[in-house]
N, C-alpha and C. Protein backbone atom coordinates (compact mmCIF):
# COMPACT_ATOMS: atom_id res chain seq x y z
N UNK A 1 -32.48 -31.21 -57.49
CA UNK A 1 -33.77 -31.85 -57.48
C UNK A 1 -34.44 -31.58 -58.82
N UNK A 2 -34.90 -33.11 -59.43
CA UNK A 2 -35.91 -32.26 -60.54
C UNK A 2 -37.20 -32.41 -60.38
N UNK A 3 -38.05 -31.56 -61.35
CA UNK A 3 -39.63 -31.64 -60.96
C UNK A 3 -40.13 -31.94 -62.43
N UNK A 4 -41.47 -32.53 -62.79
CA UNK A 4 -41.88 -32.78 -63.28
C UNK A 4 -43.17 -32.21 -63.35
N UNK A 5 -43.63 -31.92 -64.34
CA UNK A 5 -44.95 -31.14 -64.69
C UNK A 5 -46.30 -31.92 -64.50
N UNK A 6 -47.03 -31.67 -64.22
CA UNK A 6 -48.22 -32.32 -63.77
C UNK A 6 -48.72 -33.08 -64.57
N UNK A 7 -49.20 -33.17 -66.25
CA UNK A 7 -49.12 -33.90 -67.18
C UNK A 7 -47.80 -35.15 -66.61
N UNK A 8 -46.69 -35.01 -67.11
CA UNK A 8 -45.43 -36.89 -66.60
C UNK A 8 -45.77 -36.86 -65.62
N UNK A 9 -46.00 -36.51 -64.44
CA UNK A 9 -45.90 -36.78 -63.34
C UNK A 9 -46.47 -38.04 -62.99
N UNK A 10 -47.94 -38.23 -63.50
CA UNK A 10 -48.65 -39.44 -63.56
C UNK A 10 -48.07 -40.48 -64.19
N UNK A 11 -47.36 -40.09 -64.96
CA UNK A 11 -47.19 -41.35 -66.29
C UNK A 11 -45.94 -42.04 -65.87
N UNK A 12 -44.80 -41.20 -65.01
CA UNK A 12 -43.52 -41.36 -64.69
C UNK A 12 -43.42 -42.30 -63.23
N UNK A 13 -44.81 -41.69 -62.59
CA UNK A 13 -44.71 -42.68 -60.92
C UNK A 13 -45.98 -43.52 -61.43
N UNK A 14 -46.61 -44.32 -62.67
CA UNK A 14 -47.38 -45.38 -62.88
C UNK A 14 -46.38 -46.01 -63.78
N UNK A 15 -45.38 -45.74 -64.34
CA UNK A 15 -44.51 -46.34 -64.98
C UNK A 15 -43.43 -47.05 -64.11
N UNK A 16 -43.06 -46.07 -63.43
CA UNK A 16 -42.28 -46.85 -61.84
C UNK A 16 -42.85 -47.81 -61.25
N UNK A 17 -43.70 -47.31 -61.07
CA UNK A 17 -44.99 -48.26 -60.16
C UNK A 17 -44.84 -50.04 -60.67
N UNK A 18 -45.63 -49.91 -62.25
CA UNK A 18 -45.65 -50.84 -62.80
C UNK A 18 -44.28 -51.72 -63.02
N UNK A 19 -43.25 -51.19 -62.96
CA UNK A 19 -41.64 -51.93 -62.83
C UNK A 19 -41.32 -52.16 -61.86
N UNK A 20 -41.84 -51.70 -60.49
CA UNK A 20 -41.38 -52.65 -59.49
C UNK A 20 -42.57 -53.80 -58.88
N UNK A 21 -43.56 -53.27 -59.78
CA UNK A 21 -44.76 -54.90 -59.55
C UNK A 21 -44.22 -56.15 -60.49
N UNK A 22 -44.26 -55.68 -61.51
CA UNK A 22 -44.18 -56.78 -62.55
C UNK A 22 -42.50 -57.61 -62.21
N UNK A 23 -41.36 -56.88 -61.31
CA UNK A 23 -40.59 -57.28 -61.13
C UNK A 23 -40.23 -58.11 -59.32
N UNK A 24 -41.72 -57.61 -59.31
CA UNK A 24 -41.86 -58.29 -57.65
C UNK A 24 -42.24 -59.99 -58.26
N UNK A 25 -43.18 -59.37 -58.81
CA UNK A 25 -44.13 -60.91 -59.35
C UNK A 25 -43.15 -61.52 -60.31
N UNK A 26 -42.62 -61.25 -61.12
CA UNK A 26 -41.00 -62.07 -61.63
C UNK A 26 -40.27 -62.77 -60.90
N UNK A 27 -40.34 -62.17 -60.06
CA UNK A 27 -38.60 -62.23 -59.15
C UNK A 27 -39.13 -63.62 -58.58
N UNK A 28 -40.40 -63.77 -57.96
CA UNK A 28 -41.49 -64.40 -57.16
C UNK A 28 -41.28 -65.75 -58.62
N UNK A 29 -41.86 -65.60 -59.00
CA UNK A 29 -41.96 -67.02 -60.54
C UNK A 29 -40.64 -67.56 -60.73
N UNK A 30 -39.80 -66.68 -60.70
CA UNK A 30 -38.34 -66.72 -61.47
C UNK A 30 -37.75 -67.77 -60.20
N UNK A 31 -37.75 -67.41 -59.32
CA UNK A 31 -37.72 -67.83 -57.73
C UNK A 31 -37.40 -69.29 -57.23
N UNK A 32 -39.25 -69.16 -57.99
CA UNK A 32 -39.51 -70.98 -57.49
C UNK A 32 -39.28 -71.59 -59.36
N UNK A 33 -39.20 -71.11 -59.85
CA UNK A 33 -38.62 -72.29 -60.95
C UNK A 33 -37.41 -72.37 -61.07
N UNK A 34 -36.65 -71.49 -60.59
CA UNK A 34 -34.96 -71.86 -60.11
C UNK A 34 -34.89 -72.62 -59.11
N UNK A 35 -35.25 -72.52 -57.94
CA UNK A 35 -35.40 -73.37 -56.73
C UNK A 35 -35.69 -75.04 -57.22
N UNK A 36 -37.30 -75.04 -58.19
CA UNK A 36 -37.98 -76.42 -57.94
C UNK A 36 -36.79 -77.24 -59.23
N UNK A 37 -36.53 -76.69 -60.06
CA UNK A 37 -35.67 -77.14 -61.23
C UNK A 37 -34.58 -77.06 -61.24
N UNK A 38 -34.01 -76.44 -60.52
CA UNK A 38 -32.12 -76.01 -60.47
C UNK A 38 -31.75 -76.34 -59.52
N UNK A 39 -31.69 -76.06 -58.25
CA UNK A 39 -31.41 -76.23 -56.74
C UNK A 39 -31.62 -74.67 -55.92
N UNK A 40 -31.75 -75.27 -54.85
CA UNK A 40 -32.01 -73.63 -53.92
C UNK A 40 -31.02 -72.97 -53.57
N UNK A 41 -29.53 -73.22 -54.11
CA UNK A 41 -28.58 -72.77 -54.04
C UNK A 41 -28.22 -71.64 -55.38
N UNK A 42 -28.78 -71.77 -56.33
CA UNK A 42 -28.67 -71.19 -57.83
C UNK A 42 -29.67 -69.72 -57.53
N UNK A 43 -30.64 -69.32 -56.23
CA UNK A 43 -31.18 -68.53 -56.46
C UNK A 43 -30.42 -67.25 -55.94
N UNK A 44 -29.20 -67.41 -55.11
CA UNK A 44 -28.38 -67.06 -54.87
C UNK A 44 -27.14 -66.42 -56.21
N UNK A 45 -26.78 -67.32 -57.10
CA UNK A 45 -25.98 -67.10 -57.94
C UNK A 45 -26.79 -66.20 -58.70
N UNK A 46 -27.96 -66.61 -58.98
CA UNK A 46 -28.70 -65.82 -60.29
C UNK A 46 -28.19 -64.25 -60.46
N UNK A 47 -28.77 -63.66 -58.97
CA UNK A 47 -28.48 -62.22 -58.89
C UNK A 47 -26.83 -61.54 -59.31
N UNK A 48 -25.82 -61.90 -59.77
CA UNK A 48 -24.72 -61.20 -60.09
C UNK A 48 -25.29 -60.81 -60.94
N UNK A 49 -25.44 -61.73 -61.84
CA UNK A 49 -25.09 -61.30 -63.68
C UNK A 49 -26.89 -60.59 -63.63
N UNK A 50 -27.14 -60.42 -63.13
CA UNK A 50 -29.09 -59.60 -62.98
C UNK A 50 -28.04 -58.14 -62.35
N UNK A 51 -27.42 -58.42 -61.77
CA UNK A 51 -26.55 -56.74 -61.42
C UNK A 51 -25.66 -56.51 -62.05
N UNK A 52 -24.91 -57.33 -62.56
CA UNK A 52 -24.21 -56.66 -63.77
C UNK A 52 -24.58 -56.13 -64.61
N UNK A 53 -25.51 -56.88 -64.84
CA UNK A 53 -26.40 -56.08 -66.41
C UNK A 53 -27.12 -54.74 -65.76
N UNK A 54 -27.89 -54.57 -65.10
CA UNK A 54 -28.17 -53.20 -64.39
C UNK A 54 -27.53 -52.37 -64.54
N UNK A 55 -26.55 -53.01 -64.16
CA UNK A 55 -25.37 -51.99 -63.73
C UNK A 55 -24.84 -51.38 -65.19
N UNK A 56 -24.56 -52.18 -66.16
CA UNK A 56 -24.25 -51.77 -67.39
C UNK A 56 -25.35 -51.01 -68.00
N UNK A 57 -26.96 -51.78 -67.91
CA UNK A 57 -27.48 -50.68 -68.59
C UNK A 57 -27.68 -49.56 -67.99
N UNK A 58 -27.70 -49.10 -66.64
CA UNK A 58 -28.12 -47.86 -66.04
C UNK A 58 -27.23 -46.97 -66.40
N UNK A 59 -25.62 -47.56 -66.28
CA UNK A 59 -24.64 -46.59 -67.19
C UNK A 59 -25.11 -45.96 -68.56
N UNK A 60 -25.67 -46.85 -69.39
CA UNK A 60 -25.37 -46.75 -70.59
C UNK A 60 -27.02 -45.73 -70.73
N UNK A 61 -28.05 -46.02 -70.39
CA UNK A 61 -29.02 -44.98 -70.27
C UNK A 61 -29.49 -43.38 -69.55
N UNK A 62 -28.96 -43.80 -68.38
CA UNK A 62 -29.44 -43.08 -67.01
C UNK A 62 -28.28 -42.03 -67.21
N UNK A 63 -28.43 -40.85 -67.37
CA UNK A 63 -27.41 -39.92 -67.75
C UNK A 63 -28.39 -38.33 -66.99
N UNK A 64 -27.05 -37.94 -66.61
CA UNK A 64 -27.63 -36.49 -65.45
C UNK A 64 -27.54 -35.60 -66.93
N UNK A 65 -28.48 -35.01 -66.39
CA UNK A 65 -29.54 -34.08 -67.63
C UNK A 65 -29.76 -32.39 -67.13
N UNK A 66 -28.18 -32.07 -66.19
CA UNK A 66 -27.77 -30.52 -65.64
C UNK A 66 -28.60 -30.09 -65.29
N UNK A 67 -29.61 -30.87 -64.27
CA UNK A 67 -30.91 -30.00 -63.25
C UNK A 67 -30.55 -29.31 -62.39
N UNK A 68 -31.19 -28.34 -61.80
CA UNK A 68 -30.10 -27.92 -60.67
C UNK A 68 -30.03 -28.43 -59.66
N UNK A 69 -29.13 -28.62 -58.47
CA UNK A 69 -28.44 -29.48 -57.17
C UNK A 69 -28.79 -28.71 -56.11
N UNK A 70 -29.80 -29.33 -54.88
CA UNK A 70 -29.93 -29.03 -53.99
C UNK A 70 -28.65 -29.28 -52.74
N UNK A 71 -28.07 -28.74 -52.52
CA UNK A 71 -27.41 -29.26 -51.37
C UNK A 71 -28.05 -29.98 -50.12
N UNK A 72 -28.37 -31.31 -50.25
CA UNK A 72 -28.61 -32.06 -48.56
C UNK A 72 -28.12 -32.73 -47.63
N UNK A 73 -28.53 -32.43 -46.72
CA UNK A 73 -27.03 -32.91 -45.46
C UNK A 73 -27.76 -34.12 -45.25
N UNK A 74 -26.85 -35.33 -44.43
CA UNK A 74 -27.47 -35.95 -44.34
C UNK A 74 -27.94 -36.55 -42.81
N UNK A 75 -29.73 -37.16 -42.83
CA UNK A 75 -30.53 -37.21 -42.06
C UNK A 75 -30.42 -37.97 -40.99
N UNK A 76 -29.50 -37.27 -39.80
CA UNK A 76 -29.04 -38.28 -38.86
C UNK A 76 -30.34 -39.19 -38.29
N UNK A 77 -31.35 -38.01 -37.97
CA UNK A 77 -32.37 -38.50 -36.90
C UNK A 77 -33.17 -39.02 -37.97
N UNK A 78 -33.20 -39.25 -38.76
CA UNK A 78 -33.90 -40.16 -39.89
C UNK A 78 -33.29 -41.38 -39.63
N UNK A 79 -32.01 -41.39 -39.84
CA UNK A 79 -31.35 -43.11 -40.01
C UNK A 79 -31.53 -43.59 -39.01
N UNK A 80 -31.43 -42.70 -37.72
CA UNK A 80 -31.42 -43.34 -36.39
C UNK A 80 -33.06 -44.04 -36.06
N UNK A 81 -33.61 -43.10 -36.95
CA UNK A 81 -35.20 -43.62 -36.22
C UNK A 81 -35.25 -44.94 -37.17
N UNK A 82 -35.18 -44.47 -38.50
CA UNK A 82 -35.55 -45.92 -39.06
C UNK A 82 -34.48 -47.41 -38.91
N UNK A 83 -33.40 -47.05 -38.33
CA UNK A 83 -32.43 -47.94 -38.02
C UNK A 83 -33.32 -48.88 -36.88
N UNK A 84 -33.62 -47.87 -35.82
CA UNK A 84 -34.05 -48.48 -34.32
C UNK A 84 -35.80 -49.18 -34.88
N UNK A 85 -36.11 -48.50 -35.44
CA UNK A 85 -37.83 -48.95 -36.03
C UNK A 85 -37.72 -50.34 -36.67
N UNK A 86 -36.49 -50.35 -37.69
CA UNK A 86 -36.55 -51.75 -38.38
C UNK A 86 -36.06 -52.88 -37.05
N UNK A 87 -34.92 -52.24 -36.24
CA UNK A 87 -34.72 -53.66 -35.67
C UNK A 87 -35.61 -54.15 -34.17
N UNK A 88 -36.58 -53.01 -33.90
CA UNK A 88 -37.58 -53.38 -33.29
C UNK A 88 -38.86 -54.27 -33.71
N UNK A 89 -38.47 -53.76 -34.80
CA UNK A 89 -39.78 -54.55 -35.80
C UNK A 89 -39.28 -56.09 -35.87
N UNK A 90 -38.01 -56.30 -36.56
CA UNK A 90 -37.56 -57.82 -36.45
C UNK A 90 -37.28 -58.24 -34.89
N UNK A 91 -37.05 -57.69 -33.82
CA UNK A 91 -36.65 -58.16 -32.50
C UNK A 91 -38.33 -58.29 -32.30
N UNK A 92 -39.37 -57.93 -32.56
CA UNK A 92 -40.68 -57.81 -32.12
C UNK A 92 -41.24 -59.23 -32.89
N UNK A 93 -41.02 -59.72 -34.15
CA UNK A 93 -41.25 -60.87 -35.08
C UNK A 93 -40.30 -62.09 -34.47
N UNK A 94 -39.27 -61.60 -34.06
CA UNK A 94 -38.54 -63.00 -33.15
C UNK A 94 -38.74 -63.32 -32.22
N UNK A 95 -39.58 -62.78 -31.13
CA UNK A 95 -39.62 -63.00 -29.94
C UNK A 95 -41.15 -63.50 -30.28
N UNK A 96 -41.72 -62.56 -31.45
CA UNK A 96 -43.54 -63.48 -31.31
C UNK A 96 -43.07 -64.67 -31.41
N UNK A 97 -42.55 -65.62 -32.70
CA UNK A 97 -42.14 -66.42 -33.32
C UNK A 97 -41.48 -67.45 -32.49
N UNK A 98 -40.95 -66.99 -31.38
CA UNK A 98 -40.03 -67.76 -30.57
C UNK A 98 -41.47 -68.28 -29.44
N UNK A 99 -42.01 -67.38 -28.53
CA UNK A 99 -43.05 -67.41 -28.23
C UNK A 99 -43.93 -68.27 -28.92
N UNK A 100 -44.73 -68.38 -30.20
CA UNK A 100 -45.28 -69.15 -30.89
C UNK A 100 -44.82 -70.33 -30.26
N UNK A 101 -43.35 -70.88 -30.59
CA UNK A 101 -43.06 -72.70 -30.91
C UNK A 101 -42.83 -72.62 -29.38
N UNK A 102 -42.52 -71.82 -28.41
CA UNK A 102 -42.47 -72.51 -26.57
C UNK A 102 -43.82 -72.25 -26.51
N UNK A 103 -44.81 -71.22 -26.52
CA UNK A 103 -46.17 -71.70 -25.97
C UNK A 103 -47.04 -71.50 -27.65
N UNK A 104 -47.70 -72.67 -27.56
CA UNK A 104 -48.25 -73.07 -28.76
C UNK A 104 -50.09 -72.03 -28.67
N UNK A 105 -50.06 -72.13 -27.22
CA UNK A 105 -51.48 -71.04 -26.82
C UNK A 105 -51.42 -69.65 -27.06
N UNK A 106 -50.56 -69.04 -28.20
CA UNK A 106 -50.22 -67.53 -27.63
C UNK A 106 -50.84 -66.97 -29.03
C-alpha cells in the first residue's frame, strides 16, 4: 500500500477526479458525434484502439516504485454483497420499467 503526504494527497485525488470527469463528458460528445456522423455501430469499434493505446501507455509510464506490499485476501462477503446489491438494483429497474409500459398509472 502506498500513502501519500497530506500536501499530494489533495492534488493527486483532484487530479484523478478531474480525469475521470473530463473523460465522462468526452466519452458523452465523442459518443454522439460517432453515432450522429458515422453509424451507431462504430461506437462499439472505437473502444479497441482507445485500449490499446492505454494499454501501451500505462506500460510505458505506470511503473511499481518498491512500496511496501500488504498482503490481502480476497473479500468474499464484499463480492457477494455487491454482486447481489447490483443485480437487485437492475432486477428492481426491470420490473419498475416493465410495470411502467403494462400499467401506464404506476
Amino acid at each position: 500500500m502506498i500513502t501519500l503526504d497530506q500536501r499530494r494527497g489533495g492534488f493527486v485525488f483532484g487530479t484523478t477526479s478531474m480525469g475521470w470527469n473530463l473523460g465522462a463528458v468526452a466519452g458523452i460528445l465523442a459518443g454522439g458525434i460517432i453515432t450522429t456522423f458515422i453509424g451507431w455501430r462504430w461506437i462499439f469499434y472505437i473502444n479497441v484502439p482507445i485500449a490499446i493505446f492505454s494499454f501501451i501507455i500505462g506500460l510505458m509510464y505506470l511503473r511499481d516504485r518498491g512500496g511496501v506490499r500488504v498482503k490481502q485476501d480476497f473479500d468474499i462477503y464484499g463480492a457477494v454483497t455487491l454482486g447481489l446489491s447490483l443485480g437487485l438494483l437492475s432486477m428492481a429497474g426491470i420490473t419498475y420499467a416493465a410495470l411502467v409500459i403494462t400499467m401506464p398509472w404506476v
